[in-house]
C-alpha atoms as a PDB file:
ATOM      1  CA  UNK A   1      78.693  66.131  90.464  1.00  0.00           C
ATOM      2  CA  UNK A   2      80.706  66.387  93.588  1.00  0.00           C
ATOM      3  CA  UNK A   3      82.785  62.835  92.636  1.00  0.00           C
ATOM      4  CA  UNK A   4      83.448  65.055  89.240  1.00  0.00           C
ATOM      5  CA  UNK A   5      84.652  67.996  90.988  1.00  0.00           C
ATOM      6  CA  UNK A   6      86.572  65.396  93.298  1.00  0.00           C
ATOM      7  CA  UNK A   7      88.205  63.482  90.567  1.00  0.00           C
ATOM      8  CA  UNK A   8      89.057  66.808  88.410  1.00  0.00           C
ATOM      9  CA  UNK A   9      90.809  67.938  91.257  1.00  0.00           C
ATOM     10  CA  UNK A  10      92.837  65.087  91.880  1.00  0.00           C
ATOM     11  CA  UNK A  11      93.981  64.893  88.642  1.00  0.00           C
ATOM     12  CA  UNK A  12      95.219  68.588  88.388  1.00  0.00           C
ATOM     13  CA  UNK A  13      96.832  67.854  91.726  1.00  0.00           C
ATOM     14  CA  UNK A  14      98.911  64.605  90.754  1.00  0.00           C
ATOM     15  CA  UNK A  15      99.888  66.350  87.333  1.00  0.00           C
ATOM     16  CA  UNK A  16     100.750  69.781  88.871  1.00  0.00           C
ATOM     17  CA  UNK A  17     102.838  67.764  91.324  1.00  0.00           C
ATOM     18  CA  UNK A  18     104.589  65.364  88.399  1.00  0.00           C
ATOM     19  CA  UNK A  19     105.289  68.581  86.510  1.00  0.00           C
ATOM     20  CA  UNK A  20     106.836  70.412  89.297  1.00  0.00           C
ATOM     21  CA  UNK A  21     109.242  67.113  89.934  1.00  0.00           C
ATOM     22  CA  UNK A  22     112.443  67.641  88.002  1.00  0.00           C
ATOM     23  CA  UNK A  23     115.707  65.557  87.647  1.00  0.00           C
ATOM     24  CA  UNK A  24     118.054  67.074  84.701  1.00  0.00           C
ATOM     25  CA  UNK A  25     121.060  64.762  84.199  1.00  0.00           C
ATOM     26  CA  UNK A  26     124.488  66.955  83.472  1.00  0.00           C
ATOM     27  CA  UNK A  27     127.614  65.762  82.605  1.00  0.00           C
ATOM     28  CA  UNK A  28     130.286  68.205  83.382  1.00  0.00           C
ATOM     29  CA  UNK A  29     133.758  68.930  83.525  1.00  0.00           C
ATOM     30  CA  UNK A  30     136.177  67.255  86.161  1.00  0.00           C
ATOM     31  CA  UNK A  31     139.098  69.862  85.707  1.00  0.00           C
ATOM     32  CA  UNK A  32     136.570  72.469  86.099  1.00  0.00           C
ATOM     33  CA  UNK A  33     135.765  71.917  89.565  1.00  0.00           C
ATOM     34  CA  UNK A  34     139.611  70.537  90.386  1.00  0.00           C
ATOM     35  CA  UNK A  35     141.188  73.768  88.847  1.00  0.00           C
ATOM     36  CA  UNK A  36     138.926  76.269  91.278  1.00  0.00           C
ATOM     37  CA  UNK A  37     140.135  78.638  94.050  1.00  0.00           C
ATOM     38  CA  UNK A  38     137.780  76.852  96.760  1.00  0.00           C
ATOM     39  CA  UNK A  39     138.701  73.231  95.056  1.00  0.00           C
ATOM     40  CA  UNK A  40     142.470  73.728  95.509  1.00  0.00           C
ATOM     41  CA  UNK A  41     141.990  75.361  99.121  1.00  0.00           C
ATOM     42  CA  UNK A  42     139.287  72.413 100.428  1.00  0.00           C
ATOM     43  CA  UNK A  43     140.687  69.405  99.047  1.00  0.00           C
ATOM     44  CA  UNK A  44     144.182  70.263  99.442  1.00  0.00           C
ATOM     45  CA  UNK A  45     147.701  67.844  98.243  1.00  0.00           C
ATOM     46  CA  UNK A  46     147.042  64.858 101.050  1.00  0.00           C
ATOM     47  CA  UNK A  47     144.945  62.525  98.508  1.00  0.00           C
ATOM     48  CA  UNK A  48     145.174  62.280  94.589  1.00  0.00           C
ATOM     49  CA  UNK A  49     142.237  61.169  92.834  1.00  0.00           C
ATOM     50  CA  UNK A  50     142.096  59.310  89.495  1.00  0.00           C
ATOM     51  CA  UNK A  51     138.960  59.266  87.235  1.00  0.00           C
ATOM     52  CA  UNK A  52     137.420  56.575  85.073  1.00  0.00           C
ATOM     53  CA  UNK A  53     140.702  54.418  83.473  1.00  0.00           C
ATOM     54  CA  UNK A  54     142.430  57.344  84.272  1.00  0.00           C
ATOM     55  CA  UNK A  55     146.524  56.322  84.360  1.00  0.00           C
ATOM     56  CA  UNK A  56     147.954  56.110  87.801  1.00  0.00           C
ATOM     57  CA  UNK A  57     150.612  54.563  89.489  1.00  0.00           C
ATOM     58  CA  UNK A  58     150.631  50.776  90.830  1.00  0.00           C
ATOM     59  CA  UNK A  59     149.321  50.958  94.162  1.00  0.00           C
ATOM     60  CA  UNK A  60     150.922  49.260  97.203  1.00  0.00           C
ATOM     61  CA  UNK A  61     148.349  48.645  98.971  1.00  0.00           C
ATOM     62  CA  UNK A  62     144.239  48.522  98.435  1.00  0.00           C
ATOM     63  CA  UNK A  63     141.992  49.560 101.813  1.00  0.00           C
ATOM     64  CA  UNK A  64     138.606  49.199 100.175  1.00  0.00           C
ATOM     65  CA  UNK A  65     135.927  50.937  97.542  1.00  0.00           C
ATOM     66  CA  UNK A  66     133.597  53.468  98.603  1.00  0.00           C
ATOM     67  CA  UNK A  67     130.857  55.422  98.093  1.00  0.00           C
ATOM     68  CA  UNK A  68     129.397  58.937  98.292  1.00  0.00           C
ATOM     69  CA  UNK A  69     125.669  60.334  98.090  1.00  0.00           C
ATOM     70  CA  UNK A  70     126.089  63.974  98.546  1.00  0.00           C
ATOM     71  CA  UNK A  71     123.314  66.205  98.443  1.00  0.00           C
ATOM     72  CA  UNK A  72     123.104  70.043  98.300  1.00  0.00           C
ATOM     73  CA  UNK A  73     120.720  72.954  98.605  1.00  0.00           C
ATOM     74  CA  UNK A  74     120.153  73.991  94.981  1.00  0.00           C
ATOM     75  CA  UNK A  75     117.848  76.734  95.527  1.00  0.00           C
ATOM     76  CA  UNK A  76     118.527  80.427  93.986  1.00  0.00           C
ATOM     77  CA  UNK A  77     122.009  78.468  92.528  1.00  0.00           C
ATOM     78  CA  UNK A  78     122.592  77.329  88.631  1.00  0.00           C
ATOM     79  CA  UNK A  79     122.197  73.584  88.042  1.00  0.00           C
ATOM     80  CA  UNK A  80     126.173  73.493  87.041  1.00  0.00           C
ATOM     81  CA  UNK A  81     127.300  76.129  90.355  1.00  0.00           C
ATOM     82  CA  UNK A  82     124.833  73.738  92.906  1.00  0.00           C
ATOM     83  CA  UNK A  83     126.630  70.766  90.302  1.00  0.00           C
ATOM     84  CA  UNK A  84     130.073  71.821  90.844  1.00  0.00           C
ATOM     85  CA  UNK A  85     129.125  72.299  94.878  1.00  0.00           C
ATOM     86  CA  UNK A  86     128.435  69.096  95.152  1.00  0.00           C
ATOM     87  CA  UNK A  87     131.123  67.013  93.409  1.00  0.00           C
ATOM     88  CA  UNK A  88     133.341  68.906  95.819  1.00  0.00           C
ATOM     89  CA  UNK A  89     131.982  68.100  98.726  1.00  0.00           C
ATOM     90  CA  UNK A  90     131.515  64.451  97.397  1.00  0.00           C
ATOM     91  CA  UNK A  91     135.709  64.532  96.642  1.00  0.00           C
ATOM     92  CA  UNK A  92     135.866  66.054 100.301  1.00  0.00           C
ATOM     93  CA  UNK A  93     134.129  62.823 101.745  1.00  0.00           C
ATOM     94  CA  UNK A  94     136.336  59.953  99.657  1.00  0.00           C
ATOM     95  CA  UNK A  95     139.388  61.977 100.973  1.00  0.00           C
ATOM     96  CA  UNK A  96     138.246  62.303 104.521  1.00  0.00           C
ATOM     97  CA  UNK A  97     137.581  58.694 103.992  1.00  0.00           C
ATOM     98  CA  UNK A  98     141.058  57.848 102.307  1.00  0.00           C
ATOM     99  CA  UNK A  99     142.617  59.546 105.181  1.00  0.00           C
ATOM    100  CA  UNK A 100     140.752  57.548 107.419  1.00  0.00           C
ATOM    101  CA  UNK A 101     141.634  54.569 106.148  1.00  0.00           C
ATOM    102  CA  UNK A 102     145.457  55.187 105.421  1.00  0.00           C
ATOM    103  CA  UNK A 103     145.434  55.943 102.108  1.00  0.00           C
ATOM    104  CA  UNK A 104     146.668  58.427  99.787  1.00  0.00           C
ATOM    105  CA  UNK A 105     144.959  58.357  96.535  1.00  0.00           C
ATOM    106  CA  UNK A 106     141.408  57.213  95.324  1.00  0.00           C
ATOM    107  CA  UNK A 107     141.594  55.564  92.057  1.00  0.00           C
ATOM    108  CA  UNK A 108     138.652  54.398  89.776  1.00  0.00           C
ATOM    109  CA  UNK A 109     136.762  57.364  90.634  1.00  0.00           C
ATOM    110  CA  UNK A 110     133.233  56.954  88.604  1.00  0.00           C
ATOM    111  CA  UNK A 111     129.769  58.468  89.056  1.00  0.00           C
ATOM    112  CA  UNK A 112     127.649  56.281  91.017  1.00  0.00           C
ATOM    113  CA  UNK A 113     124.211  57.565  90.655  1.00  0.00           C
ATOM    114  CA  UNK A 114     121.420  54.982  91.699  1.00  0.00           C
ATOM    115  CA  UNK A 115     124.178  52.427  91.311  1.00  0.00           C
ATOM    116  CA  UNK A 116     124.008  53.414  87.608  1.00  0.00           C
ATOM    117  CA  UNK A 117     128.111  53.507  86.787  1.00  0.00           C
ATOM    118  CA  UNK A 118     129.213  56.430  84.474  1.00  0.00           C
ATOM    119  CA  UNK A 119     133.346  56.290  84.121  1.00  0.00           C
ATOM    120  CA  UNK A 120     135.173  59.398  82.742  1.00  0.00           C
ATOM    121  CA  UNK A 121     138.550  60.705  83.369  1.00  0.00           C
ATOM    122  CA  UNK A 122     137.505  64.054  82.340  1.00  0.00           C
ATOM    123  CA  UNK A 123     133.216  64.447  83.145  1.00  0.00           C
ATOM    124  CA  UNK A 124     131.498  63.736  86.178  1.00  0.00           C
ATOM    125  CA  UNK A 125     127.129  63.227  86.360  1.00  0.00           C
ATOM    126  CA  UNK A 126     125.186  65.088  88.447  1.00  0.00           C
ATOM    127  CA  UNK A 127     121.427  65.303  88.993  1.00  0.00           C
ATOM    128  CA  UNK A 128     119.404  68.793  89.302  1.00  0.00           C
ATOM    129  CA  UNK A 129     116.260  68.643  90.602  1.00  0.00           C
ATOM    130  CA  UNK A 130     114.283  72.375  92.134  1.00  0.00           C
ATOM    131  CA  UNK A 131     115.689  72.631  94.995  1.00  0.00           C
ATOM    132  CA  UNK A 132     118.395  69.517  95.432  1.00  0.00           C
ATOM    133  CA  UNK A 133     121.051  68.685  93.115  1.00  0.00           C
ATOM    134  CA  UNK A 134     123.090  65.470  93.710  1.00  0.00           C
ATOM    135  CA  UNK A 135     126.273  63.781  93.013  1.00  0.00           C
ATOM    136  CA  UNK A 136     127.174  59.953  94.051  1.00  0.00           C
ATOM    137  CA  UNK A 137     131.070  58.784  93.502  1.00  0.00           C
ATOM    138  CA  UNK A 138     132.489  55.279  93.660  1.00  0.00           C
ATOM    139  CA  UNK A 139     136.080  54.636  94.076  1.00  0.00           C
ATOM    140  CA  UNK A 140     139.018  52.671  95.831  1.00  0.00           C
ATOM    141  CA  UNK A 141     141.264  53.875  98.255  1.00  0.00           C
ATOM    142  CA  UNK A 142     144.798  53.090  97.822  1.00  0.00           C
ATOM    143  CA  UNK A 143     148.525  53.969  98.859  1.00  0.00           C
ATOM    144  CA  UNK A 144     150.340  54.627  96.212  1.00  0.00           C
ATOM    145  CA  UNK A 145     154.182  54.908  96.877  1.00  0.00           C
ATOM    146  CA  UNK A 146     155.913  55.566 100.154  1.00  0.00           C
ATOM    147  CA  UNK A 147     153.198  56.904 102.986  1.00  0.00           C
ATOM    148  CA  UNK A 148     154.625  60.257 104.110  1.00  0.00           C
END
């Protein structure tokens, strides 16, 4: 009776658990997030980004691809406001990077998620789960034009 009891109560805590577990894929809207107040002030004019097969001018010089895997709180937030947080701060890290590197524009920017590619020039993917939400971004840093 007691192995009963045992096993029940495994069970109802392994499916409690796998219920609980959530990771909503969204696909949402690049201009959105790039139009914003806090987008315009944060990322500021230093580094251009180009999405998917976006059109963009021939670069002069390529410094490497990158990656982000940014992360954010997504507790008490909406799955697209904790969404739109975190593509941000993803955009913030390829232009800290860009800058880093020499470059003024990131071009071939595509969701990255698990190494899973998903190219847009208009939607980015992001993953919602209770309490985290995530976006990953792959692109290459470039200098387009004359460096300022």
């Amino acid at each position: 009776m007691k192995t009963l009891v045992f096993s029940i109560l495994v069970v109802c805590l392994l499916w409690s658990t796998d219920s609980q577990a959530r990771n909503t894929r969204l696909v949402l809207s690049i201009q959105d997030v790039l139009q914003s107040e806090k987008a315009k002030a944060t990322l500021g004019n230093g580094v251009r980004f180009y999405f998917g097969n976006q059109k963009h001018p021939t670069p002069t010089s390529k410094l490497g691809t990158y990656t982000t895997n940014k992360k954010t709180n997504a507790f008490n937030k909406s799955d697209k406001e904790a969404c739109e947080w975190v593509f941000l701060s993803a955009l913030v890290q390829l232009r800290d990077r860009a800058q880093a590197e020499g470059g003024n524009a990131v071009v071939n920017v595509v969701s990255y998620y698990k190494k899973s590619v998903f190219s847009s020039a208009t939607q980015f993917e992001c993953h919602a789960g209770n309490v985290v939400a995530g976006v990953a971004l792959r692109g290459d840093v470039v200098t387009i034009g004359a460096k300022k």
